[in-house]
C-alpha atoms as a PDB file:
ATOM      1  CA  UNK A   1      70.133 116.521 126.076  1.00  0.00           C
ATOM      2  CA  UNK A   2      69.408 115.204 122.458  1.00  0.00           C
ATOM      3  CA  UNK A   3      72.687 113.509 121.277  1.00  0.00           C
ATOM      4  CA  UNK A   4      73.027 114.407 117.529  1.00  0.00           C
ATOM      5  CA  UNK A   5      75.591 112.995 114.770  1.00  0.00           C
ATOM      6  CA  UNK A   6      77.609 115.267 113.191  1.00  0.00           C
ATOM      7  CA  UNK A   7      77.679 115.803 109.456  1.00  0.00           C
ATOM      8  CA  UNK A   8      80.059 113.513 108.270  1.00  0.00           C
ATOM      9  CA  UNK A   9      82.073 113.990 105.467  1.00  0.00           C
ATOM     10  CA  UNK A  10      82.839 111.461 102.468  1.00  0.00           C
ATOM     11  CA  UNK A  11      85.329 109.108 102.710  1.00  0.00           C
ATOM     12  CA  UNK A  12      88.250 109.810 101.050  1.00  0.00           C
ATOM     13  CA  UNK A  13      90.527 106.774 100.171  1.00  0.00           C
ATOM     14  CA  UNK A  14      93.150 106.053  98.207  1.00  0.00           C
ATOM     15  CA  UNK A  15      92.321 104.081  95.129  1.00  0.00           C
ATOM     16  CA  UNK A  16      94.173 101.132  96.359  1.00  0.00           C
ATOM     17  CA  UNK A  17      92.460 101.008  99.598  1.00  0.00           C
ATOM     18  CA  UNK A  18      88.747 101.610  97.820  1.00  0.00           C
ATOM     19  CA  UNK A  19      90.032  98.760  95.487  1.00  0.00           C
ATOM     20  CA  UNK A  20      90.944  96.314  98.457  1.00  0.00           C
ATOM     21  CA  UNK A  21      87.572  97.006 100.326  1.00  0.00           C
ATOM     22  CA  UNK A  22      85.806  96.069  97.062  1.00  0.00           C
ATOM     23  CA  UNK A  23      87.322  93.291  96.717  1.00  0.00           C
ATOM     24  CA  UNK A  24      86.605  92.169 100.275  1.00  0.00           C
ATOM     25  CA  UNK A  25      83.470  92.964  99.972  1.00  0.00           C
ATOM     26  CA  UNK A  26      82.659  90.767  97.094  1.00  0.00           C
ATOM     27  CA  UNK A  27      84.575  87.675  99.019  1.00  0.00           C
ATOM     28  CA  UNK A  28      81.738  88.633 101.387  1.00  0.00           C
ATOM     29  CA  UNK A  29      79.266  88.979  98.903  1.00  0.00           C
ATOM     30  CA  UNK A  30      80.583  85.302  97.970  1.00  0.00           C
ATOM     31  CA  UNK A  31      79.605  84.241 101.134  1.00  0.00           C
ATOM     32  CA  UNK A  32      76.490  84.817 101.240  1.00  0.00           C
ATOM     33  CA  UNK A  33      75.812  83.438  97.837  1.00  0.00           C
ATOM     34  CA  UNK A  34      77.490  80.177  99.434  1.00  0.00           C
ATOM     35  CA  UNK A  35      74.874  80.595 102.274  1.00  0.00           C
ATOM     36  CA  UNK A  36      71.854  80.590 100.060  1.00  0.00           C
ATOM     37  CA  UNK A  37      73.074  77.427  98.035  1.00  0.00           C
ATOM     38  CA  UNK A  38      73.158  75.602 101.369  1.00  0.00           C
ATOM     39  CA  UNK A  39      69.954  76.255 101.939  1.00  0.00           C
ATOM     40  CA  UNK A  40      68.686  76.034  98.432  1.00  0.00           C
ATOM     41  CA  UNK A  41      70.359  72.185  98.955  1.00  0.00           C
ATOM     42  CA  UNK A  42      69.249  71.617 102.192  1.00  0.00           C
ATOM     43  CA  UNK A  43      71.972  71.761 103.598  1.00  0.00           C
ATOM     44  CA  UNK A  44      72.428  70.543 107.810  1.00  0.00           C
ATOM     45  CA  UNK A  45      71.556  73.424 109.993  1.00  0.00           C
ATOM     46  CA  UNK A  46      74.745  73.534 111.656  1.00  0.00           C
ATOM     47  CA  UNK A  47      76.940  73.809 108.217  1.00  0.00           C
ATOM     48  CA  UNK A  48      74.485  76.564 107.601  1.00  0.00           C
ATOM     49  CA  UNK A  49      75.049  78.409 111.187  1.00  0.00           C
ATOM     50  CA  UNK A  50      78.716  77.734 110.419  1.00  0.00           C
ATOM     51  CA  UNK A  51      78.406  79.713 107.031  1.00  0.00           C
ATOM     52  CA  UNK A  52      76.653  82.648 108.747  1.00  0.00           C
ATOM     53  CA  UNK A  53      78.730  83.156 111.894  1.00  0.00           C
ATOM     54  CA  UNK A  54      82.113  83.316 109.270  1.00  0.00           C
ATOM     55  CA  UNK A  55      79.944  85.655 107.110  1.00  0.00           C
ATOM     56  CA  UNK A  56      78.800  87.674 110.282  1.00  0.00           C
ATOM     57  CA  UNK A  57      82.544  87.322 111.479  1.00  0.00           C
ATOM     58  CA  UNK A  58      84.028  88.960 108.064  1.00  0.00           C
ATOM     59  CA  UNK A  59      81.266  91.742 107.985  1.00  0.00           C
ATOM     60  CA  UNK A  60      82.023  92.555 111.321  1.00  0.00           C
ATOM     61  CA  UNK A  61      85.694  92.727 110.480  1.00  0.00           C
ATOM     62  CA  UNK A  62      85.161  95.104 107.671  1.00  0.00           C
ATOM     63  CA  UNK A  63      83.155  97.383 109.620  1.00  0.00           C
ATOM     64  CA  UNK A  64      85.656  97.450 112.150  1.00  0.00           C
ATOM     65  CA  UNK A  65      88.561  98.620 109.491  1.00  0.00           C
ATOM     66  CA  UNK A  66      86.257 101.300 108.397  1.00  0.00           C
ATOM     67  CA  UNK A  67      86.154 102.639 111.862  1.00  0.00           C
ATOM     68  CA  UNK A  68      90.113 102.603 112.552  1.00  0.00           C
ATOM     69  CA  UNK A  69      90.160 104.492 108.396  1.00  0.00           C
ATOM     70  CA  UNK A  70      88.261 106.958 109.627  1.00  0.00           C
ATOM     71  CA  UNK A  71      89.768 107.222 112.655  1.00  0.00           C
ATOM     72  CA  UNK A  72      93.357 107.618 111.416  1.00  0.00           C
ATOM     73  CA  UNK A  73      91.457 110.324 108.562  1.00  0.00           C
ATOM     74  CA  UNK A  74      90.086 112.614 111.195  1.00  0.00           C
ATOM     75  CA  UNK A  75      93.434 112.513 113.615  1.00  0.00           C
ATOM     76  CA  UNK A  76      95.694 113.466 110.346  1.00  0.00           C
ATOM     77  CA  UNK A  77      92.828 116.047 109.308  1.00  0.00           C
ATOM     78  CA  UNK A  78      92.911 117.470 112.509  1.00  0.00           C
ATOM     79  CA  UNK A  79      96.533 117.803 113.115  1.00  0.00           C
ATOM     80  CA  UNK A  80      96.932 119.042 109.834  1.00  0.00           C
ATOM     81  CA  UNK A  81      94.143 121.555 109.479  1.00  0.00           C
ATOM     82  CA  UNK A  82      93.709 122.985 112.950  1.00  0.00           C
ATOM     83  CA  UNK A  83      90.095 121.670 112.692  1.00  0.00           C
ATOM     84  CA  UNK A  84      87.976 121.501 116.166  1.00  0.00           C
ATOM     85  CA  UNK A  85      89.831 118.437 117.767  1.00  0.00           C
ATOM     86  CA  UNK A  86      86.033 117.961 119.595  1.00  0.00           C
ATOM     87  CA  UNK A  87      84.464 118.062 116.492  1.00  0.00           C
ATOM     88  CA  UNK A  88      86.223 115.043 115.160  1.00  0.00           C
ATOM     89  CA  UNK A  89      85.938 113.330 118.379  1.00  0.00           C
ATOM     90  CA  UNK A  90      81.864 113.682 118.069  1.00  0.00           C
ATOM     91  CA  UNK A  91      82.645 112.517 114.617  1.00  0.00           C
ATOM     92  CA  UNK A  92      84.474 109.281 115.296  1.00  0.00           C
ATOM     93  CA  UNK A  93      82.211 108.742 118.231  1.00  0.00           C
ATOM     94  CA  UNK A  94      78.722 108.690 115.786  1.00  0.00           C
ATOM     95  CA  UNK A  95      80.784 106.317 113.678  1.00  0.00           C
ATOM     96  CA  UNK A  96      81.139 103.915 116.172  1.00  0.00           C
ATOM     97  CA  UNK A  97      78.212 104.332 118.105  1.00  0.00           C
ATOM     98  CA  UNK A  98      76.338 103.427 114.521  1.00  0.00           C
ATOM     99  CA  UNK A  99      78.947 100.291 114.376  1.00  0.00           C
ATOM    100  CA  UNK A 100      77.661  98.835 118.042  1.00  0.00           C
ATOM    101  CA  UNK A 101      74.162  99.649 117.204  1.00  0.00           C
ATOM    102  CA  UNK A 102      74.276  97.343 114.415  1.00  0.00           C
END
């Protein structure tokens, strides 16, 4: 049996959720430019490690409030629209299952 993803449709946020994940995204962003001045300044290894487990730590944290959007997106979708309920379980399953493959 060949497990494949279901289409998955756009994600539809407000604008005031699309403008909060841009703007932690470029805090992120920020973080990584702080990692490459530490080592453009040779910075100690450890400070360095630091830097990338936070940055790993806040990536990680996004990805994981992505998940429980789209989660909460496909329960309301399917409660609202009589849509498959097993459909949007295959859907939020692919979602993660691409998180933990990461």
């Amino acid at each position: 049996m060949v497990f494949r993803e279901p289409e998955v449709p756009p994600m539809q946020t407000s604008e005031e959720t699309k403008k909060a994940q841009v703007n932690r995204l470029r805090r992120i962003e920020g973080q990584v430019r702080g990692l490459q001045r530490l080592i453009e300044d040779d910075n100690d290894c450890v400070d360095v490690l630091t830097q990338v487990s936070a940055t790993t730590r806040a990536l990680e944290s996004f990805a994981i409030q992505l998940v429980e959007q789209h989660l909460q997106a496909c329960v309301r979708e399917a409660s609202q629209d009589g849509v498959d309920p097993e459909a949007k379980v295959m859907e939020i399953t692919a979602a993660i299952a691409r998180l933990v493959r990461s």
